[in-house]
PDB file of N, CA and C in Angstrom:
ATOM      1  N   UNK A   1     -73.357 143.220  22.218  1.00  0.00           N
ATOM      2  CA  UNK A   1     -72.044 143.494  21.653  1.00  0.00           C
ATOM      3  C   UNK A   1     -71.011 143.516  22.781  1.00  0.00           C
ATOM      4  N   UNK A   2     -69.996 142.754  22.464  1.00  0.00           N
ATOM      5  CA  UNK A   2     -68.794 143.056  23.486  1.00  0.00           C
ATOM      6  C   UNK A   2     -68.313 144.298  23.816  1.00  0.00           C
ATOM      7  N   UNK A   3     -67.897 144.695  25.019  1.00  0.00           N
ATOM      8  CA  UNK A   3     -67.770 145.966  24.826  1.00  0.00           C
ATOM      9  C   UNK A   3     -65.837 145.795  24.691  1.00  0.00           C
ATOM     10  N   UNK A   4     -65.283 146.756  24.158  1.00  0.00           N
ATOM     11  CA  UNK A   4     -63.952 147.148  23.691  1.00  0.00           C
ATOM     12  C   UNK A   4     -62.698 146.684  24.733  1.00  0.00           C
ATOM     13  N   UNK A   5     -63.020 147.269  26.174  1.00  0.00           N
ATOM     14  CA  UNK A   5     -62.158 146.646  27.963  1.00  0.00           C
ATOM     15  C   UNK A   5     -62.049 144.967  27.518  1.00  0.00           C
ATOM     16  N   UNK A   6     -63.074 144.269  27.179  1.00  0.00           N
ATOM     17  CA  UNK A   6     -62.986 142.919  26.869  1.00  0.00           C
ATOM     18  C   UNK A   6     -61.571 142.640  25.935  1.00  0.00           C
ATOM     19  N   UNK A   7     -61.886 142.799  25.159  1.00  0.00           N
ATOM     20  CA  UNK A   7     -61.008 142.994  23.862  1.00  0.00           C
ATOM     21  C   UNK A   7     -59.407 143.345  24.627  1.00  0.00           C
ATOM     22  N   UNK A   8     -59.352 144.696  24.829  1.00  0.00           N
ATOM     23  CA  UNK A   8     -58.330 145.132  24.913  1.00  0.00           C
ATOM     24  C   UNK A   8     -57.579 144.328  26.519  1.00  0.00           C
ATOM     25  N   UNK A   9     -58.428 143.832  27.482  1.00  0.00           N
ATOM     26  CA  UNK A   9     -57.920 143.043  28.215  1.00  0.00           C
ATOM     27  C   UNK A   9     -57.808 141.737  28.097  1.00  0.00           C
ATOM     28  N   UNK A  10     -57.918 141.039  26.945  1.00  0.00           N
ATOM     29  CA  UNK A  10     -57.343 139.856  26.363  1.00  0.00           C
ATOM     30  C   UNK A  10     -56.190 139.990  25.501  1.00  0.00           C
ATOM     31  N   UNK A  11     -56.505 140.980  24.973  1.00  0.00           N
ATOM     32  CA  UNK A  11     -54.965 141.427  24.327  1.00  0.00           C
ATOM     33  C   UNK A  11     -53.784 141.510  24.945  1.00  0.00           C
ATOM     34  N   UNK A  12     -54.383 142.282  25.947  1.00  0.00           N
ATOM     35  CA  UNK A  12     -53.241 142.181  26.935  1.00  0.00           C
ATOM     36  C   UNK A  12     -52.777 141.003  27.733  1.00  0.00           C
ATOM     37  N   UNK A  13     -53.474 140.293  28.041  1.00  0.00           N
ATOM     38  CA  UNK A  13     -53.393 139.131  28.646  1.00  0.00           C
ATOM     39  C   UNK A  13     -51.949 138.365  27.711  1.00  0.00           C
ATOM     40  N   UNK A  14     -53.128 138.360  26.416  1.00  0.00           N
ATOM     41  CA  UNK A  14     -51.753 137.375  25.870  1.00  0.00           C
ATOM     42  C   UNK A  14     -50.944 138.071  25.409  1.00  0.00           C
ATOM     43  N   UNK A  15     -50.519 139.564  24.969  1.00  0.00           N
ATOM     44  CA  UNK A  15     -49.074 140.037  25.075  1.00  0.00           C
ATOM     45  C   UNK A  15     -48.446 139.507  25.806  1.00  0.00           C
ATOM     46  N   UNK A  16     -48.831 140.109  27.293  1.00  0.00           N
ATOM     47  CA  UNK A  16     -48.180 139.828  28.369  1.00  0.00           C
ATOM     48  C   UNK A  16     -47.261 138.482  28.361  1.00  0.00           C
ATOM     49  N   UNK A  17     -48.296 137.245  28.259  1.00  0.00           N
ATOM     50  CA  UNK A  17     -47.710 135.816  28.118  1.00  0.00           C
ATOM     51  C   UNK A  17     -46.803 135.751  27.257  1.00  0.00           C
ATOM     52  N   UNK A  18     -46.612 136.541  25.862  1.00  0.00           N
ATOM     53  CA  UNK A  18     -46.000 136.156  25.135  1.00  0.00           C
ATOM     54  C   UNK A  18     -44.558 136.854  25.420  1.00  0.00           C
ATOM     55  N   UNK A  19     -44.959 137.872  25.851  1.00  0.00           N
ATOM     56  CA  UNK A  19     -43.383 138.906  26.408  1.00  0.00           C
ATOM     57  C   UNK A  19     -42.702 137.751  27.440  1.00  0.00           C
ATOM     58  N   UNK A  20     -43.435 137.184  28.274  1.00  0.00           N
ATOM     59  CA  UNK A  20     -42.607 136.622  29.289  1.00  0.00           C
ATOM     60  C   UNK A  20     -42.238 135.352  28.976  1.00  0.00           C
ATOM     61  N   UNK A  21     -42.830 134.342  27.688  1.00  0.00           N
ATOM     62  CA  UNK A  21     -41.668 133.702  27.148  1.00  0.00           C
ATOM     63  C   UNK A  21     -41.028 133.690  26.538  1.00  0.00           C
ATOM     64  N   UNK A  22     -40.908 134.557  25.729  1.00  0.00           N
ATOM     65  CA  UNK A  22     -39.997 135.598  25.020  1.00  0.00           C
ATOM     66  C   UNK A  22     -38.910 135.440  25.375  1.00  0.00           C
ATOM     67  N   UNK A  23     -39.065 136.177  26.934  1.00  0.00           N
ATOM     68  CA  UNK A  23     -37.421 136.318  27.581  1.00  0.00           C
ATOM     69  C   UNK A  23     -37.577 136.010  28.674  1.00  0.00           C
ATOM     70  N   UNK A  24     -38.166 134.623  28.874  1.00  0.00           N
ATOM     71  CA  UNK A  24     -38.012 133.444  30.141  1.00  0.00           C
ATOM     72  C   UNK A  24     -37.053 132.320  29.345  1.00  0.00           C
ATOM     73  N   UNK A  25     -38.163 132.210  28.260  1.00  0.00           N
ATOM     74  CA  UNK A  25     -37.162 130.870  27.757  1.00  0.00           C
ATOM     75  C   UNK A  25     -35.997 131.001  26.716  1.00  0.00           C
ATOM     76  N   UNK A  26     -35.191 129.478  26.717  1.00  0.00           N
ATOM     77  CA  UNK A  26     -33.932 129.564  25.990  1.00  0.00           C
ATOM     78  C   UNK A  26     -34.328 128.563  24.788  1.00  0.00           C
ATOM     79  N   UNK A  27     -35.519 127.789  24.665  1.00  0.00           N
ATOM     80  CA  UNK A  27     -35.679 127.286  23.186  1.00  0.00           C
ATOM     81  C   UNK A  27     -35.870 128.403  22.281  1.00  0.00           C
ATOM     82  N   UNK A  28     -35.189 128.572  21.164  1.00  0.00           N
ATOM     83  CA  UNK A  28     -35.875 129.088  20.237  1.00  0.00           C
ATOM     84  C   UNK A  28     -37.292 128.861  19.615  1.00  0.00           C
ATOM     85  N   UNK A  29     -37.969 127.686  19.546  1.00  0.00           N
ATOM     86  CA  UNK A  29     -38.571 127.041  18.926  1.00  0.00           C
ATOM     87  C   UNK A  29     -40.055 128.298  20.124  1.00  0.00           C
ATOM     88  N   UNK A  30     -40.052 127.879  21.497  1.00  0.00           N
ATOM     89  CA  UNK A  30     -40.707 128.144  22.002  1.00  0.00           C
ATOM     90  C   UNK A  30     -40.537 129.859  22.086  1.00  0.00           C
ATOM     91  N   UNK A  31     -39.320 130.805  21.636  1.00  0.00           N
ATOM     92  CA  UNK A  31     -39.513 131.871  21.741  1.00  0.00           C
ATOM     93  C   UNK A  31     -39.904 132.197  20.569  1.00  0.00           C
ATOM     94  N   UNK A  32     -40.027 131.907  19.610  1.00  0.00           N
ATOM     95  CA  UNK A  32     -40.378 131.854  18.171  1.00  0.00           C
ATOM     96  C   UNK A  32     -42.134 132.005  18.540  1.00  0.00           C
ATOM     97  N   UNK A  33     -42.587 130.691  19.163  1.00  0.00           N
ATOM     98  CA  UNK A  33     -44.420 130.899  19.717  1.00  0.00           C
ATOM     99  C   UNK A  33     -44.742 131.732  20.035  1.00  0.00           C
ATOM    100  N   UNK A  34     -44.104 132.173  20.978  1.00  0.00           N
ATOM    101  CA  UNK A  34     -43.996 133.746  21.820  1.00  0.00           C
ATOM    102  C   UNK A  34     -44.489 134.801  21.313  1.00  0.00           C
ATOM    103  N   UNK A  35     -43.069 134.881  20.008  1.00  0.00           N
ATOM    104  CA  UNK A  35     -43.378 136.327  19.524  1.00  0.00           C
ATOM    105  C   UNK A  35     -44.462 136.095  18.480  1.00  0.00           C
ATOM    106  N   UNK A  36     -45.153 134.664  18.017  1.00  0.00           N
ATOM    107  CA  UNK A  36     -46.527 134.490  17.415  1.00  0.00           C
ATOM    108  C   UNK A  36     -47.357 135.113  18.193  1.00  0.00           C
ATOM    109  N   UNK A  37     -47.516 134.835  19.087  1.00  0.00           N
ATOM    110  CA  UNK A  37     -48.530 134.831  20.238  1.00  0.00           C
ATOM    111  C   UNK A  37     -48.796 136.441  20.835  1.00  0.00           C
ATOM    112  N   UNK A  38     -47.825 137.082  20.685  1.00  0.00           N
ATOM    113  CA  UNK A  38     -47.729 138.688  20.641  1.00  0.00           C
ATOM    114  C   UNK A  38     -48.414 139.157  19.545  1.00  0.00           C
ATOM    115  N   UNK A  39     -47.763 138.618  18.431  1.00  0.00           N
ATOM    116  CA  UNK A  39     -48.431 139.168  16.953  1.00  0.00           C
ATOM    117  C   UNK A  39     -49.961 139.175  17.178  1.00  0.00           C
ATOM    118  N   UNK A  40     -50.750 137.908  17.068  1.00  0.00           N
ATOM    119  CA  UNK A  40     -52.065 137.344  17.358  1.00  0.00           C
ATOM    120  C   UNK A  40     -52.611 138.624  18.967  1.00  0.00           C
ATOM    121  N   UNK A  41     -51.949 139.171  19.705  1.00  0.00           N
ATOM    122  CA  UNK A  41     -52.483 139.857  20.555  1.00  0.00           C
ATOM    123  C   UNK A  41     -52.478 140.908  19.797  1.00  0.00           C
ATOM    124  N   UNK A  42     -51.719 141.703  19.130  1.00  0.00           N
ATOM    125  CA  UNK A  42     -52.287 143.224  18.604  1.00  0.00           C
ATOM    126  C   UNK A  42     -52.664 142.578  17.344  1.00  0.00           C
ATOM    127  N   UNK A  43     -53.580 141.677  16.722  1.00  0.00           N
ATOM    128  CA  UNK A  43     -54.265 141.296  15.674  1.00  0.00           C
ATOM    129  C   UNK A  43     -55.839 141.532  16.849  1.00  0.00           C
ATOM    130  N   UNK A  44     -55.992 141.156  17.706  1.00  0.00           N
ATOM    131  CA  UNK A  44     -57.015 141.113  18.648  1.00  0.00           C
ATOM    132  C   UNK A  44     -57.368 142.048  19.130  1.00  0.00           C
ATOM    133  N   UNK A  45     -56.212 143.359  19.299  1.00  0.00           N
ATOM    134  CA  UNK A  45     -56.890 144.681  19.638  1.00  0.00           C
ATOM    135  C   UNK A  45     -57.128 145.227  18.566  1.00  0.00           C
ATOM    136  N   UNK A  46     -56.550 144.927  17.479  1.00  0.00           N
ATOM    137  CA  UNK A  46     -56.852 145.834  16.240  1.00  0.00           C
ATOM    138  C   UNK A  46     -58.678 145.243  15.659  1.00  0.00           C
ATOM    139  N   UNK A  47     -58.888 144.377  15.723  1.00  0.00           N
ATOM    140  CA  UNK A  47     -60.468 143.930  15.591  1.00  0.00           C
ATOM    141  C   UNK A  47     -60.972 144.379  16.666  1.00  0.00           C
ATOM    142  N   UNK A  48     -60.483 144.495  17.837  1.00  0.00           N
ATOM    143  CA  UNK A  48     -61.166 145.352  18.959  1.00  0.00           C
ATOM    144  C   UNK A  48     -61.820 146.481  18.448  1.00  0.00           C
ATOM    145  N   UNK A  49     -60.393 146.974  18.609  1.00  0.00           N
ATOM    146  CA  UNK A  49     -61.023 148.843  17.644  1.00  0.00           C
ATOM    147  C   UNK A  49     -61.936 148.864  16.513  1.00  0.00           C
ATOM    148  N   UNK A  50     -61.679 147.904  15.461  1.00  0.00           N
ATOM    149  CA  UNK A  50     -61.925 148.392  14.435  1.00  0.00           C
ATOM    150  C   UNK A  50     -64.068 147.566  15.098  1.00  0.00           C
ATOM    151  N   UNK A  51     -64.471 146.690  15.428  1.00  0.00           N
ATOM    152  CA  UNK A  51     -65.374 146.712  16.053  1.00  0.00           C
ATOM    153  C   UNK A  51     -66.015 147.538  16.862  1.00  0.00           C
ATOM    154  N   UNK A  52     -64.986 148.135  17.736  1.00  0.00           N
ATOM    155  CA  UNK A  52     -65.650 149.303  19.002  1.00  0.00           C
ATOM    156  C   UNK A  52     -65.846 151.067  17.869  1.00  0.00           C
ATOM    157  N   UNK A  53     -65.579 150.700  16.846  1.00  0.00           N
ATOM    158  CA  UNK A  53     -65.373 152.189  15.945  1.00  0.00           C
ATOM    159  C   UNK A  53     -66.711 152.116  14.946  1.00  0.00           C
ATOM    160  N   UNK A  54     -67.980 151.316  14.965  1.00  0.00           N
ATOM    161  CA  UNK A  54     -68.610 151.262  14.349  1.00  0.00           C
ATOM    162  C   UNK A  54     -70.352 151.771  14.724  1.00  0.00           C
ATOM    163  N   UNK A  55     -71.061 152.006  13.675  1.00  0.00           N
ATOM    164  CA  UNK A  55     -72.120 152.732  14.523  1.00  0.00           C
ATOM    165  C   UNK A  55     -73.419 151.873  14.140  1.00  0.00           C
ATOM    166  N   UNK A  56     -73.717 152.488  15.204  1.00  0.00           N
ATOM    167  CA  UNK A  56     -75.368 151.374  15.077  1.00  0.00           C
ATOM    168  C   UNK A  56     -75.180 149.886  15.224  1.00  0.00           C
ATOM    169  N   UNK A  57     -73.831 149.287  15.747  1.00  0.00           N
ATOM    170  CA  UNK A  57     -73.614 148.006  15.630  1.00  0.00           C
ATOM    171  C   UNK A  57     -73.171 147.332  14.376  1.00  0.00           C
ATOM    172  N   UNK A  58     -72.958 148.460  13.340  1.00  0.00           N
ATOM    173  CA  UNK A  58     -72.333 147.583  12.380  1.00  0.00           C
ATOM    174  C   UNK A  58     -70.495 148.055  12.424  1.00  0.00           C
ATOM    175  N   UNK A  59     -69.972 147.115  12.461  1.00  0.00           N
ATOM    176  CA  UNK A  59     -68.334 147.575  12.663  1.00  0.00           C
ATOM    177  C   UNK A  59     -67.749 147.969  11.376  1.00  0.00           C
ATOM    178  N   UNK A  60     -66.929 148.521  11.367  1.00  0.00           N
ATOM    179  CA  UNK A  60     -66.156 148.951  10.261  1.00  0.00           C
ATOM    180  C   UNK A  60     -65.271 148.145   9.656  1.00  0.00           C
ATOM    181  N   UNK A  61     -64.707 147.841   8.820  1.00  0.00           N
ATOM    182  CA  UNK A  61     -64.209 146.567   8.255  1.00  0.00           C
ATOM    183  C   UNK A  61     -62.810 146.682   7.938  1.00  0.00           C
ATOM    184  N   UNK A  62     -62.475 147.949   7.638  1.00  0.00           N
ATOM    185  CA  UNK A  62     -61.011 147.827   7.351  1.00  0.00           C
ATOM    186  C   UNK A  62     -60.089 147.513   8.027  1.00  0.00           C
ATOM    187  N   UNK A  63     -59.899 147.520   9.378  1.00  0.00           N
ATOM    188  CA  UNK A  63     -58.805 146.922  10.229  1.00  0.00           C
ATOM    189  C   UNK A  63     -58.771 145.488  10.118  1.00  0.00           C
ATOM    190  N   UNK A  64     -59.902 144.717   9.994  1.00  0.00           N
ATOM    191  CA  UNK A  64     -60.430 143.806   9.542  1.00  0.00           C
ATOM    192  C   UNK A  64     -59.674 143.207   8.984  1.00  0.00           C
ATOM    193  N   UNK A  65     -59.447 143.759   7.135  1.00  0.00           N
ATOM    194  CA  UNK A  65     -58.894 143.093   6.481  1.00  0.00           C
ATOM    195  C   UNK A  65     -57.527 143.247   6.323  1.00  0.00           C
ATOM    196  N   UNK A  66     -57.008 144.121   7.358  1.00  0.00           N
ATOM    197  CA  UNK A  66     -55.894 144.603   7.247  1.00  0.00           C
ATOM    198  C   UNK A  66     -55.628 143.366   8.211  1.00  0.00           C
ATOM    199  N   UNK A  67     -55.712 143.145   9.319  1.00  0.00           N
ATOM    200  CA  UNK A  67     -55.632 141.775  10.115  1.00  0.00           C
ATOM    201  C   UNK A  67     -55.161 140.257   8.958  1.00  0.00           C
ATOM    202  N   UNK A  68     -56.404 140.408   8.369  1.00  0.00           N
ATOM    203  CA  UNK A  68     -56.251 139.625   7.075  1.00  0.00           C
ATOM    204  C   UNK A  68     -54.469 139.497   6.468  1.00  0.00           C
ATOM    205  N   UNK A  69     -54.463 140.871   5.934  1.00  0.00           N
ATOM    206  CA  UNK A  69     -53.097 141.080   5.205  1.00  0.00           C
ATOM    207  C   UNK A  69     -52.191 140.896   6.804  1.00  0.00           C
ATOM    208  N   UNK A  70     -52.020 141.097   8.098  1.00  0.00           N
ATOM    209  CA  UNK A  70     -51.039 140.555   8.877  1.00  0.00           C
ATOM    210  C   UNK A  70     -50.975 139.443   8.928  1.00  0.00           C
ATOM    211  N   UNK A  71     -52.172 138.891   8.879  1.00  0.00           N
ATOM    212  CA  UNK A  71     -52.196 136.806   8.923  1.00  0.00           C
ATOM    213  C   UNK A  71     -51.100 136.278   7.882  1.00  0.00           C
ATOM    214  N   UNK A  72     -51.664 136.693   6.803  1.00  0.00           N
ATOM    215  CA  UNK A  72     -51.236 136.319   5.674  1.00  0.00           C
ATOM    216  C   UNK A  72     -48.842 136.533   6.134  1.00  0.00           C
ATOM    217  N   UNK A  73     -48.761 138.020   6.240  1.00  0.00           N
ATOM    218  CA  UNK A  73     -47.387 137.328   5.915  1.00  0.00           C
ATOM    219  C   UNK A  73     -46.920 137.075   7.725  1.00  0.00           C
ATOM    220  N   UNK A  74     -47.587 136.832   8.089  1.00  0.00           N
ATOM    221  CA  UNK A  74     -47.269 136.112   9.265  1.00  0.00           C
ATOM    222  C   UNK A  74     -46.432 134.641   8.972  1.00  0.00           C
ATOM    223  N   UNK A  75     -48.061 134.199   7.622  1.00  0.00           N
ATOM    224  CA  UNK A  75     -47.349 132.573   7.357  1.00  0.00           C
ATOM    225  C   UNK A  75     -46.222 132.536   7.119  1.00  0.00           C
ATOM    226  N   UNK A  76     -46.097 133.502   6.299  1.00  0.00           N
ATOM    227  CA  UNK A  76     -44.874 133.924   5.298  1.00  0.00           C
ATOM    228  C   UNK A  76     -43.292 133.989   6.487  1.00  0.00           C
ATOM    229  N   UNK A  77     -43.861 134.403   7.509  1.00  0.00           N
ATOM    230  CA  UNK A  77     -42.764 134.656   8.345  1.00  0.00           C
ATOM    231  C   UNK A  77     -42.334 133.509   9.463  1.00  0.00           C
ATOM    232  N   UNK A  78     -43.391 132.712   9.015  1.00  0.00           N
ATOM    233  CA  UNK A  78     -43.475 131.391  10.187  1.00  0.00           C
ATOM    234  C   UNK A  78     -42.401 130.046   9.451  1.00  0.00           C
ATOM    235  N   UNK A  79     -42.601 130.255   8.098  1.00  0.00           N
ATOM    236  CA  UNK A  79     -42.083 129.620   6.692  1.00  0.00           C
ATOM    237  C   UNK A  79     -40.880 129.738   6.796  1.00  0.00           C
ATOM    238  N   UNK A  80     -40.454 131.292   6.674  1.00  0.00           N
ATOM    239  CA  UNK A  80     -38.905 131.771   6.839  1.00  0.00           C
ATOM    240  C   UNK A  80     -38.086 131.502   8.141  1.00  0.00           C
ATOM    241  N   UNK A  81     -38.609 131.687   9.594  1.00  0.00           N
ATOM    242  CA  UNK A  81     -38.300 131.275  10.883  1.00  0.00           C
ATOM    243  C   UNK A  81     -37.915 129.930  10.905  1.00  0.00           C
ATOM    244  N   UNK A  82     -39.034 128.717  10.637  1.00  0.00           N
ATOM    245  CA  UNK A  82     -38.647 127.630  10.774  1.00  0.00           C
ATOM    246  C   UNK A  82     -37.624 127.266   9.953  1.00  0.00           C
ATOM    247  N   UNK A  83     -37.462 127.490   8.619  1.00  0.00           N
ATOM    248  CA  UNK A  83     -36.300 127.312   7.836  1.00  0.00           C
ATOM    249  C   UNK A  83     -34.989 127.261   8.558  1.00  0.00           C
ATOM    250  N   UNK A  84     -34.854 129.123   9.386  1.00  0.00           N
ATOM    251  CA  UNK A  84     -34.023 129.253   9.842  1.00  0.00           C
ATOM    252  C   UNK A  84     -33.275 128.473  11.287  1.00  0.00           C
ATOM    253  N   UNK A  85     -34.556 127.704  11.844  1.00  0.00           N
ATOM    254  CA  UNK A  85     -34.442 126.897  12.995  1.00  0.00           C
ATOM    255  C   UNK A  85     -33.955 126.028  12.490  1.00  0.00           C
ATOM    256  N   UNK A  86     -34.307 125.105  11.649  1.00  0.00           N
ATOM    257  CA  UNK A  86     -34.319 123.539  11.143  1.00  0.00           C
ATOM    258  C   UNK A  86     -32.667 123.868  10.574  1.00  0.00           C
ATOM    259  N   UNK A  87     -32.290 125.402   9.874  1.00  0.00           N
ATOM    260  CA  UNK A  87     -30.822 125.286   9.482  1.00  0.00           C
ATOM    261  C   UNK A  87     -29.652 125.035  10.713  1.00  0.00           C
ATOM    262  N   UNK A  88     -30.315 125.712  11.321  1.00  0.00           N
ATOM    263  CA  UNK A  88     -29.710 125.803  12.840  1.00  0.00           C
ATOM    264  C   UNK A  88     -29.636 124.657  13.844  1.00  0.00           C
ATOM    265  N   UNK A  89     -30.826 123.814  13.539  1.00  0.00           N
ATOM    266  CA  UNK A  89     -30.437 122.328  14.582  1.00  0.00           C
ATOM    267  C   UNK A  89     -29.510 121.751  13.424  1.00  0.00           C
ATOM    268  N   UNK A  90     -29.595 121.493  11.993  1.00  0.00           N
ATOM    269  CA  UNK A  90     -28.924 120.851  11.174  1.00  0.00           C
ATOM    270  C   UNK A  90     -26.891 121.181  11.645  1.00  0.00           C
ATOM    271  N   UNK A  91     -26.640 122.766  11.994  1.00  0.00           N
ATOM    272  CA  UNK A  91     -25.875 123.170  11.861  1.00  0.00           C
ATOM    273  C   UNK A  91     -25.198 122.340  13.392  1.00  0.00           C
ATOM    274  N   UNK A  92     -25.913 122.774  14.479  1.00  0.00           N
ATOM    275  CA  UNK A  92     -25.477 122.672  15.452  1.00  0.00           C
ATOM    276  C   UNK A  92     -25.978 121.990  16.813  1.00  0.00           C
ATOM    277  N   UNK A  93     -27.280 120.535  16.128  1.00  0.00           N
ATOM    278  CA  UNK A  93     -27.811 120.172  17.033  1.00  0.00           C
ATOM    279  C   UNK A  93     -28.185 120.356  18.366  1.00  0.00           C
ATOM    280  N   UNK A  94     -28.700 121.146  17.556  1.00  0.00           N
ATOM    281  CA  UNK A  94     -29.918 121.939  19.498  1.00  0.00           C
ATOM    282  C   UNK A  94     -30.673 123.513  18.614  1.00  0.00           C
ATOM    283  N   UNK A  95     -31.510 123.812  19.615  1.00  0.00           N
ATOM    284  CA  UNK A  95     -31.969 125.344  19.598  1.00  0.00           C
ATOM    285  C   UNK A  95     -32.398 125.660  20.826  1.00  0.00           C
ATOM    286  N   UNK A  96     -30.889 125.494  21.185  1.00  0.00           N
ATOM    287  CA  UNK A  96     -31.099 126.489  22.135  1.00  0.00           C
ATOM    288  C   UNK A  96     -30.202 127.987  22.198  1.00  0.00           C
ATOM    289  N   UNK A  97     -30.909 128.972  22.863  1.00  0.00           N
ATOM    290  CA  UNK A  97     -30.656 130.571  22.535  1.00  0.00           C
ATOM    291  C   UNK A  97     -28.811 130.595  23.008  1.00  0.00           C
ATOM    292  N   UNK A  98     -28.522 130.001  24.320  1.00  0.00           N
ATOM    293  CA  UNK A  98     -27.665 129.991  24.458  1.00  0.00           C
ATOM    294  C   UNK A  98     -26.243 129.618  23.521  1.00  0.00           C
ATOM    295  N   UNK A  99     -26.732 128.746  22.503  1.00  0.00           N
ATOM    296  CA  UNK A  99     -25.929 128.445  21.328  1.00  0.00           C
ATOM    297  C   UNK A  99     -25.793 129.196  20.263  1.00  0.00           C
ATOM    298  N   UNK A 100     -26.272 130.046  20.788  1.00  0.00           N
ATOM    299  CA  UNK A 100     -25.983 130.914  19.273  1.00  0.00           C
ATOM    300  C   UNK A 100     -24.925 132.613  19.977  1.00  0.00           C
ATOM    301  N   UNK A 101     -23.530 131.576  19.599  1.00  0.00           N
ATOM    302  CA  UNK A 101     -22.561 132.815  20.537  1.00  0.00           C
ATOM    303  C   UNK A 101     -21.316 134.141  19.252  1.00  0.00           C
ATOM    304  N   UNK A 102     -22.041 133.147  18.117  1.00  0.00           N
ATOM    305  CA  UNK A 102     -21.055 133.735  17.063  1.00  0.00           C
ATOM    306  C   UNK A 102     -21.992 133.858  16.118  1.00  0.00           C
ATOM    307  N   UNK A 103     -21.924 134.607  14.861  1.00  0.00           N
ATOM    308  CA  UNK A 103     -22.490 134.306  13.798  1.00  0.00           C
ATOM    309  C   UNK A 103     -21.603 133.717  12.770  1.00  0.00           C
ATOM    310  N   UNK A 104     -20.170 132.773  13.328  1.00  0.00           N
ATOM    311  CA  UNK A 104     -19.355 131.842  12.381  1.00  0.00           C
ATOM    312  C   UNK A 104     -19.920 130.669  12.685  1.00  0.00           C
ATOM    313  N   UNK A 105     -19.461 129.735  11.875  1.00  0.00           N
ATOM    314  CA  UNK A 105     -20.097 128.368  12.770  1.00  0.00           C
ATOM    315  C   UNK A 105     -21.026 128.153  11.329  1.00  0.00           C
TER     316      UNK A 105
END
């Protein structure tokens, strides 16, 4: 069995990555990945735990499916984001962060 340090130091790993393109870069498109890529890291500690919380080797399942229910409106939120990108190059050809100085326009 993996032990939990595993887990929780991959999590961290890719937080980390995702914090720093977050607010390195000026595409939206690519800070949009970012804050995926964050999400997907505390989806990874939360199966951590909910694995390292189980006895005799069998893990406990509910964080599990609760992971499940974050996937799910993740899509939901990936759906709504891009919308909002694709309105935004339509509006003002580009996405980049720097272009977005008003909310007129």
């Amino acid at each position: 069995m993996t032990p939990l340090s595993h887990y929780l130091i991959f999590s961290g790993v890719l937080f980390s990555i995702g914090l720093a393109g977050a607010t390195i870069r000026r595409n939206i498109l690519v800070v949009f990945m970012c804050l995926e890529l964050m999400l997907t890291a505390a989806n990874v500690a939360l199966v951590g735990f909910s694995r390292a919380q189980g006895l005799e080797g069998v893990p406990v399942y509910d964080a599990q499916v609760l992971v499940l229910f974050i996937m799910a409106i993740a899509a939901a939120e990936v759906a709504v984001g891009l919308a909002l990108i694709v309105a935004m190059f339509r509006a003002r050809r580009g996405v980049e962060s720097s272009s977005l100085t008003s909310l007129k326009d």
